[in-house]
Protein backbone atom coordinates (compact mmCIF):
# COMPACT_ATOMS: atom_id res chain seq x y z
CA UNK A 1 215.14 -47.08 128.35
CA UNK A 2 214.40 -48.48 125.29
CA UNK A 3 214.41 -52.93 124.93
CA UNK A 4 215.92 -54.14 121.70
CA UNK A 5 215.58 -57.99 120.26
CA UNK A 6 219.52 -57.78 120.58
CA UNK A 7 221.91 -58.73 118.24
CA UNK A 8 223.53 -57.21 114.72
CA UNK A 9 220.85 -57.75 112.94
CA UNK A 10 218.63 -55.16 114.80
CA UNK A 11 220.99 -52.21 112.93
CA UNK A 12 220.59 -54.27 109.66
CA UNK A 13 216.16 -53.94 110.65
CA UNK A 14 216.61 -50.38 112.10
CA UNK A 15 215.88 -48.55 108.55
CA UNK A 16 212.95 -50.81 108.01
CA UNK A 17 211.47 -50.25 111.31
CA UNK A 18 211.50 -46.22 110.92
CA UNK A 19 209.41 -47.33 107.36
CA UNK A 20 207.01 -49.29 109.52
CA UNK A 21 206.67 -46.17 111.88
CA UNK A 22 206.01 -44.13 109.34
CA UNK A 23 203.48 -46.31 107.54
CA UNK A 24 201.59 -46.36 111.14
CA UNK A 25 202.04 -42.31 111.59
CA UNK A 26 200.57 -41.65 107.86
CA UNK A 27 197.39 -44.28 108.65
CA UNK A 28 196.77 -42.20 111.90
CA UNK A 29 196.90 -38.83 110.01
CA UNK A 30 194.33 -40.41 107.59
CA UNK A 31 192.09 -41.31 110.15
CA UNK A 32 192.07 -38.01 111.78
CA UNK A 33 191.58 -36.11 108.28
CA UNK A 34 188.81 -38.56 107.74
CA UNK A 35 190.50 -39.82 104.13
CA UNK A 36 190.02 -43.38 105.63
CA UNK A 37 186.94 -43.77 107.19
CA UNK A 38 186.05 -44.34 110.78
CA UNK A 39 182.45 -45.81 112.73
CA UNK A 40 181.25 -44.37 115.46
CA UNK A 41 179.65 -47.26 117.90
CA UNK A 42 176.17 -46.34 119.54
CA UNK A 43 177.37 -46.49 123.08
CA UNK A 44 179.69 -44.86 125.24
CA UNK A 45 182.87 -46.54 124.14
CA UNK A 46 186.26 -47.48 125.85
CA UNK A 47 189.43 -48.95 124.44
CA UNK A 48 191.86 -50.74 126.54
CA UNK A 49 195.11 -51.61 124.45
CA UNK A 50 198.91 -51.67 123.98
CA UNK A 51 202.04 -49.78 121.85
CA UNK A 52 203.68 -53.12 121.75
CA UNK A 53 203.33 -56.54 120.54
CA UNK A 54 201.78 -58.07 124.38
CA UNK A 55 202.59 -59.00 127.41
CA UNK A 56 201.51 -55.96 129.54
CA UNK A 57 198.91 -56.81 131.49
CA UNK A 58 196.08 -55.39 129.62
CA UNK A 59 193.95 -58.58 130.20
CA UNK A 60 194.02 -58.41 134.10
CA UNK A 61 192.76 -54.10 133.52
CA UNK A 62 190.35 -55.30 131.10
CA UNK A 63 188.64 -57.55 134.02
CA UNK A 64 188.84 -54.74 136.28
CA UNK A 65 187.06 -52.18 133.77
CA UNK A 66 184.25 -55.27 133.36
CA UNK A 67 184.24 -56.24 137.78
CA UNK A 68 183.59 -52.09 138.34
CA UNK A 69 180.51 -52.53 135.09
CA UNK A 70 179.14 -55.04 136.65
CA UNK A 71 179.34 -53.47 140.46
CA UNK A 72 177.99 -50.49 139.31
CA UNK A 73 175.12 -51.70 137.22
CA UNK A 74 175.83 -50.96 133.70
CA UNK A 75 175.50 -54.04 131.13
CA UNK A 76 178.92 -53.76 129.05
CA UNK A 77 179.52 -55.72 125.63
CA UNK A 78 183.41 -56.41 124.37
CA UNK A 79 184.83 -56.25 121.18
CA UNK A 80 187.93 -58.27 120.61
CA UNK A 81 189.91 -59.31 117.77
CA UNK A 82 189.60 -62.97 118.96
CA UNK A 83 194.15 -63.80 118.98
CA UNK A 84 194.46 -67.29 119.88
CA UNK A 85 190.79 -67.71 121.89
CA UNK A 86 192.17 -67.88 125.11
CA UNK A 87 191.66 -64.75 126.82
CA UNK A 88 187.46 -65.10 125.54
CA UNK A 89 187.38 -68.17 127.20
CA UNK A 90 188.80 -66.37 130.53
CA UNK A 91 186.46 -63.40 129.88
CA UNK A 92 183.43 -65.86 129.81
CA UNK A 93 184.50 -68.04 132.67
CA UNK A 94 184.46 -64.64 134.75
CA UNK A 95 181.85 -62.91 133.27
CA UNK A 96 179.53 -64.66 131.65
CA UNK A 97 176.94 -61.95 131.77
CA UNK A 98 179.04 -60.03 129.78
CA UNK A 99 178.41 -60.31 125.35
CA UNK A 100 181.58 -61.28 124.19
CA UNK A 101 182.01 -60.78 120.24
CA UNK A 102 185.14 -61.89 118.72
CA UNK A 103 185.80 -60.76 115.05
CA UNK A 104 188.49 -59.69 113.19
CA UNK A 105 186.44 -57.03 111.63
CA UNK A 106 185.40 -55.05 114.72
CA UNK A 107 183.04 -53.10 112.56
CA UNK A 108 181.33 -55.84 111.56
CA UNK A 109 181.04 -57.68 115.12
CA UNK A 110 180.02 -53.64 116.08
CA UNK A 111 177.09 -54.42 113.55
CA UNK A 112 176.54 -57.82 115.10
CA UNK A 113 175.72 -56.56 118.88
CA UNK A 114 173.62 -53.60 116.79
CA UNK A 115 171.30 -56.69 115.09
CA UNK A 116 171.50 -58.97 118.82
CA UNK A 117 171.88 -56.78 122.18
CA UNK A 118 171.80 -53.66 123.54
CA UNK A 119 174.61 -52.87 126.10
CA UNK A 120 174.80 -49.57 127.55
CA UNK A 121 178.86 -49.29 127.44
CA UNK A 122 181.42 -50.95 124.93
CA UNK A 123 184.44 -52.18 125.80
CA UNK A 124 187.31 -52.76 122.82
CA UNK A 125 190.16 -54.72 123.90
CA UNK A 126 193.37 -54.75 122.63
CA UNK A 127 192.01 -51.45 120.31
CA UNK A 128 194.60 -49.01 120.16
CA UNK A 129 195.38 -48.89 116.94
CA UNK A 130 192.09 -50.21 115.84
CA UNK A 131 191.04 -47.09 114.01
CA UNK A 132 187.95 -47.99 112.33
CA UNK A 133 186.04 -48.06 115.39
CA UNK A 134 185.91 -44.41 117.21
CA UNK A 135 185.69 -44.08 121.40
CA UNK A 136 185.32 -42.28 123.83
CA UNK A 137 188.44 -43.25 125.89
CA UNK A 138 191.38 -44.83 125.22
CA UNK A 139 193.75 -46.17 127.72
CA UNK A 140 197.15 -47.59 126.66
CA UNK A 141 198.74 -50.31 128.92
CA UNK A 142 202.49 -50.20 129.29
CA UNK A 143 204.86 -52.44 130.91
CA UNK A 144 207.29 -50.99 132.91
CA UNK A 145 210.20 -53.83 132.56
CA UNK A 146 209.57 -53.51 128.93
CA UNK A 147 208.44 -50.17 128.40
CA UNK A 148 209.38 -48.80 125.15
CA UNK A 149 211.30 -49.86 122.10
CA UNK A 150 211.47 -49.98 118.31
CA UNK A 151 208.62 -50.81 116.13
CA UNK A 152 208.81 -54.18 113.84
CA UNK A 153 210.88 -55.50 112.46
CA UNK A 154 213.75 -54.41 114.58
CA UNK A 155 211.52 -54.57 117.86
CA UNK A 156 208.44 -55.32 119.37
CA UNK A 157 206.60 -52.63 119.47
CA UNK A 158 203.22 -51.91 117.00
CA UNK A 159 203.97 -47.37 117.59
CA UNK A 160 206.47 -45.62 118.80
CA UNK A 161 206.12 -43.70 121.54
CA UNK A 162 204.33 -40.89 119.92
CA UNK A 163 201.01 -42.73 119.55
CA UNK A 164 200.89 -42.10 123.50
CA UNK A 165 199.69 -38.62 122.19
CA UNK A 166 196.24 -40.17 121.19
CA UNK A 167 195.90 -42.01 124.98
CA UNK A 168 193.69 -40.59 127.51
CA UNK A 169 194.83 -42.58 130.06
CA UNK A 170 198.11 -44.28 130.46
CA UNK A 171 198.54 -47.17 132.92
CA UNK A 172 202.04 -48.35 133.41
CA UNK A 173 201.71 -52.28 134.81
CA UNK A 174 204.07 -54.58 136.89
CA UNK A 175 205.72 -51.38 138.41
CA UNK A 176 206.93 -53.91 141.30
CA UNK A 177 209.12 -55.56 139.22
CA UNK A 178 211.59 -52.38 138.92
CA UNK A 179 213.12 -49.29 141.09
CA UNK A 180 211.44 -46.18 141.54
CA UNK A 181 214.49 -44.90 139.30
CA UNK A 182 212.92 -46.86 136.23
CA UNK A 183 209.32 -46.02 137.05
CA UNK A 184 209.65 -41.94 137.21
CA UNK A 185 211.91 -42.55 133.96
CA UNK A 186 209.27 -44.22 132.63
CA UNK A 187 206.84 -40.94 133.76
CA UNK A 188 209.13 -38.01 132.42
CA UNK A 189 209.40 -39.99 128.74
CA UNK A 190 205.48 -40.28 129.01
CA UNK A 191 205.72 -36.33 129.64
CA UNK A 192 207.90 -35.64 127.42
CA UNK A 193 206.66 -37.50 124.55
CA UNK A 194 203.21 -35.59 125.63
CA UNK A 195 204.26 -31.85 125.37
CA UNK A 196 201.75 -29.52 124.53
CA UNK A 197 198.83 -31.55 125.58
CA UNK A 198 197.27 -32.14 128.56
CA UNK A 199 198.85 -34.02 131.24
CA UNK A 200 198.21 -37.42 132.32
CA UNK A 201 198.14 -38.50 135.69
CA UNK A 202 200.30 -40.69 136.95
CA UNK A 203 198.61 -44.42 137.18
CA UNK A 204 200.66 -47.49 138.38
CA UNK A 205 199.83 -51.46 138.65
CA UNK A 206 201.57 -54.63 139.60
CA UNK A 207 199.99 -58.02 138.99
CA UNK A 208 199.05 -59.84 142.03
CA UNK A 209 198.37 -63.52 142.51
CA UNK A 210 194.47 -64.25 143.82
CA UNK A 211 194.85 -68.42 144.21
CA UNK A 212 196.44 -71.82 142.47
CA UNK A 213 193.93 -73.71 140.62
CA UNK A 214 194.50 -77.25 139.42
CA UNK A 215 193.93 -77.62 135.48
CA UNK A 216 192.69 -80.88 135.13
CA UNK A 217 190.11 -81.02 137.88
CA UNK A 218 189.72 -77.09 138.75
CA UNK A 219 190.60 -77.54 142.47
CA UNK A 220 191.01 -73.65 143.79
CA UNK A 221 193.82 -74.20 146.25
CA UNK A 222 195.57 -71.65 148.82
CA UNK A 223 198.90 -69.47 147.50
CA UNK A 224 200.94 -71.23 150.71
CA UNK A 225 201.22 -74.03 148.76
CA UNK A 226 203.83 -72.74 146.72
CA UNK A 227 205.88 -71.46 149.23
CA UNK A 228 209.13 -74.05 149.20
CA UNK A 229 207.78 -75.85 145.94
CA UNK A 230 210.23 -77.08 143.27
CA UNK A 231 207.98 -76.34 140.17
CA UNK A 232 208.62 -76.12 136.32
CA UNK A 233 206.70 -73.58 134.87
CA UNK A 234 205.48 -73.31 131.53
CA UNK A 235 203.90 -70.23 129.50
CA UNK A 236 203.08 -69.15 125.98
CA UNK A 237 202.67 -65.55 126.41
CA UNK A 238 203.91 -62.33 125.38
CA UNK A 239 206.79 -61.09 128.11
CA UNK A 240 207.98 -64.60 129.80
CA UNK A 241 210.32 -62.31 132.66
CA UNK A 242 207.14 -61.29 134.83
CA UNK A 243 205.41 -64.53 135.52
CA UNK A 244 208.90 -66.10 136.66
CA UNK A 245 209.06 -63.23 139.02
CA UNK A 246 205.78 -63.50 139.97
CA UNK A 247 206.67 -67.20 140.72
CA UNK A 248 209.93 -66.55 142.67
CA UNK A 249 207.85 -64.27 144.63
CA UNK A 250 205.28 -66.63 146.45
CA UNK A 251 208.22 -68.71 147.27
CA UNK A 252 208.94 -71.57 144.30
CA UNK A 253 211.88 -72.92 143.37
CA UNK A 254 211.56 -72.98 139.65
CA UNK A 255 213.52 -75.68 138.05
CA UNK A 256 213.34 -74.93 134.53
CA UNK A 257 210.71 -72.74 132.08
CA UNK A 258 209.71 -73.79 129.19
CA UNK A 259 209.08 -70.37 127.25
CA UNK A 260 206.42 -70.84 124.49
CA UNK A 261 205.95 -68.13 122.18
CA UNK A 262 202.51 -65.87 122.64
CA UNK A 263 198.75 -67.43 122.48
CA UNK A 264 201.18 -71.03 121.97
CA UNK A 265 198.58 -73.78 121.00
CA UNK A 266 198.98 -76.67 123.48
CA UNK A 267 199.06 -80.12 122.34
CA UNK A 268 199.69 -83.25 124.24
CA UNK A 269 203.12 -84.01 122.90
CA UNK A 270 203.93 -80.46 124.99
CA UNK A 271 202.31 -82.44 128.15
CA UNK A 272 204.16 -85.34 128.01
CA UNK A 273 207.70 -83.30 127.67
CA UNK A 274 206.73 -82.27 130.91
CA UNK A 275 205.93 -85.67 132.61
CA UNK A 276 209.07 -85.63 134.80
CA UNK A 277 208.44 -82.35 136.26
CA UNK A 278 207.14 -82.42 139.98
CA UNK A 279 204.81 -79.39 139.40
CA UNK A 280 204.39 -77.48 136.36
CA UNK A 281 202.92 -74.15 137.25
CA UNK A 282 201.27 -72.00 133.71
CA UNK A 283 199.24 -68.54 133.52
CA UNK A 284 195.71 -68.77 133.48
CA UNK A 285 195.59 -68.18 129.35
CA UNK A 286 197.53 -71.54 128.84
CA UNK A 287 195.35 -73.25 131.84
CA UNK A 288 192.20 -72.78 129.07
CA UNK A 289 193.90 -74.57 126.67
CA UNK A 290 195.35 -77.63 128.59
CA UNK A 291 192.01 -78.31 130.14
CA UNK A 292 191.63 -81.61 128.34
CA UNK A 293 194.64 -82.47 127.97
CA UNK A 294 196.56 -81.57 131.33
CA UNK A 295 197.83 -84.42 133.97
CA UNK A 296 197.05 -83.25 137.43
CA UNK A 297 200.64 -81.90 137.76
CA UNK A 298 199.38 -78.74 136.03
CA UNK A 299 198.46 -75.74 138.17
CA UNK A 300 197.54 -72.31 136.80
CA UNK A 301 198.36 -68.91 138.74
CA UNK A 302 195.53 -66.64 138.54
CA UNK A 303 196.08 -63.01 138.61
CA UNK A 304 194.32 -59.68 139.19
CA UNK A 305 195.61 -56.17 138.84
CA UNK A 306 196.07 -53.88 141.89
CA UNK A 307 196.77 -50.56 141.44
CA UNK A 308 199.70 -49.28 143.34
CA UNK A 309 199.60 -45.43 142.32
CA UNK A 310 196.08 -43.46 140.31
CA UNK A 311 193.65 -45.86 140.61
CA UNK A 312 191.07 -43.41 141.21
CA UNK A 313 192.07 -41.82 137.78
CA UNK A 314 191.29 -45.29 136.04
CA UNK A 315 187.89 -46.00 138.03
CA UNK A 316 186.91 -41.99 137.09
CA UNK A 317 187.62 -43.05 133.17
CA UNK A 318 185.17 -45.47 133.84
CA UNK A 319 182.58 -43.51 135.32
CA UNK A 320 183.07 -40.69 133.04
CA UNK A 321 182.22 -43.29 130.50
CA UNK A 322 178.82 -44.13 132.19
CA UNK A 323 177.63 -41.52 133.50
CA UNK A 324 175.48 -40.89 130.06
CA UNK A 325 173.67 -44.12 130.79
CA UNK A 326 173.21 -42.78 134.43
CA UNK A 327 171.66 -39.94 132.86
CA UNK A 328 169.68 -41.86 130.58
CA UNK A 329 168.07 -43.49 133.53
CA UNK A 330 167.51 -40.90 135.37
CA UNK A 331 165.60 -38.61 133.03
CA UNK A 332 162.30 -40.59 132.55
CA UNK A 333 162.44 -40.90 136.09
CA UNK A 334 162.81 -36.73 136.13
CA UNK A 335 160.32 -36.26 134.31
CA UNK A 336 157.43 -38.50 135.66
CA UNK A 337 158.22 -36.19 139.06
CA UNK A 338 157.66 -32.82 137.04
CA UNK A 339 154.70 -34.04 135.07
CA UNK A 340 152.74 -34.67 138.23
CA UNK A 341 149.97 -31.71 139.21
């Protein structure tokens, strides 16, 4: 089950890495003792985040918790750590009605949307182990062709398994991309790493493709156009595996990938390696950052989660989470009617 960097030298790292667990365990018991000390946001919180280093999907949920605010009326704010830029840019491309504070100190951009808005939920992405801020819910995104592993140095993960003990909800991504042997694997070590506590149900995703969009001039163009295409694709992201599968999938011929490592800063030099390619297909992360710069070879894949197993369970986290500011509304409203002779 579990995914190793590979190689002798994970042994040599393996003592280190249980030290690094440890360190993480003793800042969580802290936090729960209340010997470090935590902030409690004025609105109905949620945290969408990862046990590993990235790559799981978590951006794609993280539109879907924002497409079911915005369907369902409530004004939602997100607090994010700000890696890299890219994903903000996404998030304000799509949402734009959405506040959007990026800020290493989360507390402090907390205080920020205090002093400048007022949205009724808050949204903290990539804030699992973001302990300073408390919430209501916390859902941890896992991937299921890289599951679980060992923590730095040795592997790639931020916690061990055990920090799935704090999650409310866990949502286990790309599920297509293995057998159902490997996903109710995945399930029982969940369980198992759970006992004594309640259970979670079981929630599933896969990443599906939406459209083709052309970098440089932002043409949206049909799927079907990749279907036979001899294309080179290039990424700088987290876990490089899914997006060639994805790929392979709708039908391309992929010629050769050029794997950058995550939140990679594109620079033209990186274009022009790429000049021979026919088509150069990239995730919609690196498409933000090769706007300027991109020759109209470049074509970004955009992607949306769809839930394959428990979506319900996700969308009820969600309402759970507003149904305070449902309340809210509803009261004045309540008690206009009763006040009336």
């Amino acid at each position: 089950m579990n995914n190793y960097i590979g190689g002798p030298l994970v042994v040599l790292l393996m003592p280190l890495a249980w030290v690094f667990d440890g360190i993480v365990r003793l800042r969580v018991l802290l936090y729960r003792l209340g010997y470090l000390k935590s902030h409690r946001p004025p609105w109905p919180t949620l945290s969408i985040g990862n046990i590993s280093a990235g790559g799981t999907g978590k951006t794609p949920l993280l539109f879907f918790a924002l497409r079911w605010f915005e369907e369902n009326d409530a004004e939602a704010a997100v607090l994010s750590r700000g890696y890299g830029g890219d994903e903000g840019v996404i998030l304000r491309q799509r949402f734009p009605q959405v506040n959007l504070i990026e800020n290493p100190d989360r507390v402090a951009g907390m205080r920020s949307l205090i002093d400048n808005t007022t949205p009724e939920v808050l949204v903290l992405d990539d804030g699992f182990q973001h302990l300073r801020l408390q919430r209501d819910i916390d859902v941890v995104v896992i991937d299921a062709t890289k599951p679980f592993g060992p923590t730095f140095p040795a592997g790639l993960f931020r916690e061990s398994t055990q920090a799935l003990r704090r999650a409310s909800l866990v949502v286990v991504t790309r599920v297509d991309l293995v057998d159902q042997q490997r996903r109710d694997e995945i399930q029982q070590k969940i369980a198992q790493t759970r006992i004594g506590l309640t259970k979670l149900p079981r929630v599933e995703a896969k990443m599906t493709a939406t459209h083709l969009r052309q970098v440089l001039g932002g043409e949206v163009c049909d799927l079907a156009r990749l279907n036979g295409a001899v294309a080179t694709l290039a990424a700088g992201i987290g876990n490089h595996q899914p997006f060639a599968d994805l790929c392979e999938s709708l039908g391309v011929n992929i010629s050769s990938y050029k794997r950058f490592a995550d939140h990679h800063q594109w620079t033209s030099d990186d274009v022009l390696a790429l000049a021979d390619a026919e088509m150069v297909l990239v995730t919609e992360k690196d498409g933000v950052k090769l706007r300027e710069i991109a020759s109209d070879k470049f074509y970004e894949v955009c992607v949306d989660v769809e839930f394959v197993v428990g979506g319900d369970h996700f969308e009820q986290k969600l309402f759970d989470l507003h149904l305070p500011v449902r309340a809210a509304r509803i009261e004045p409203l309540w008690e206009g009617v009763s006040n009336v002779d």
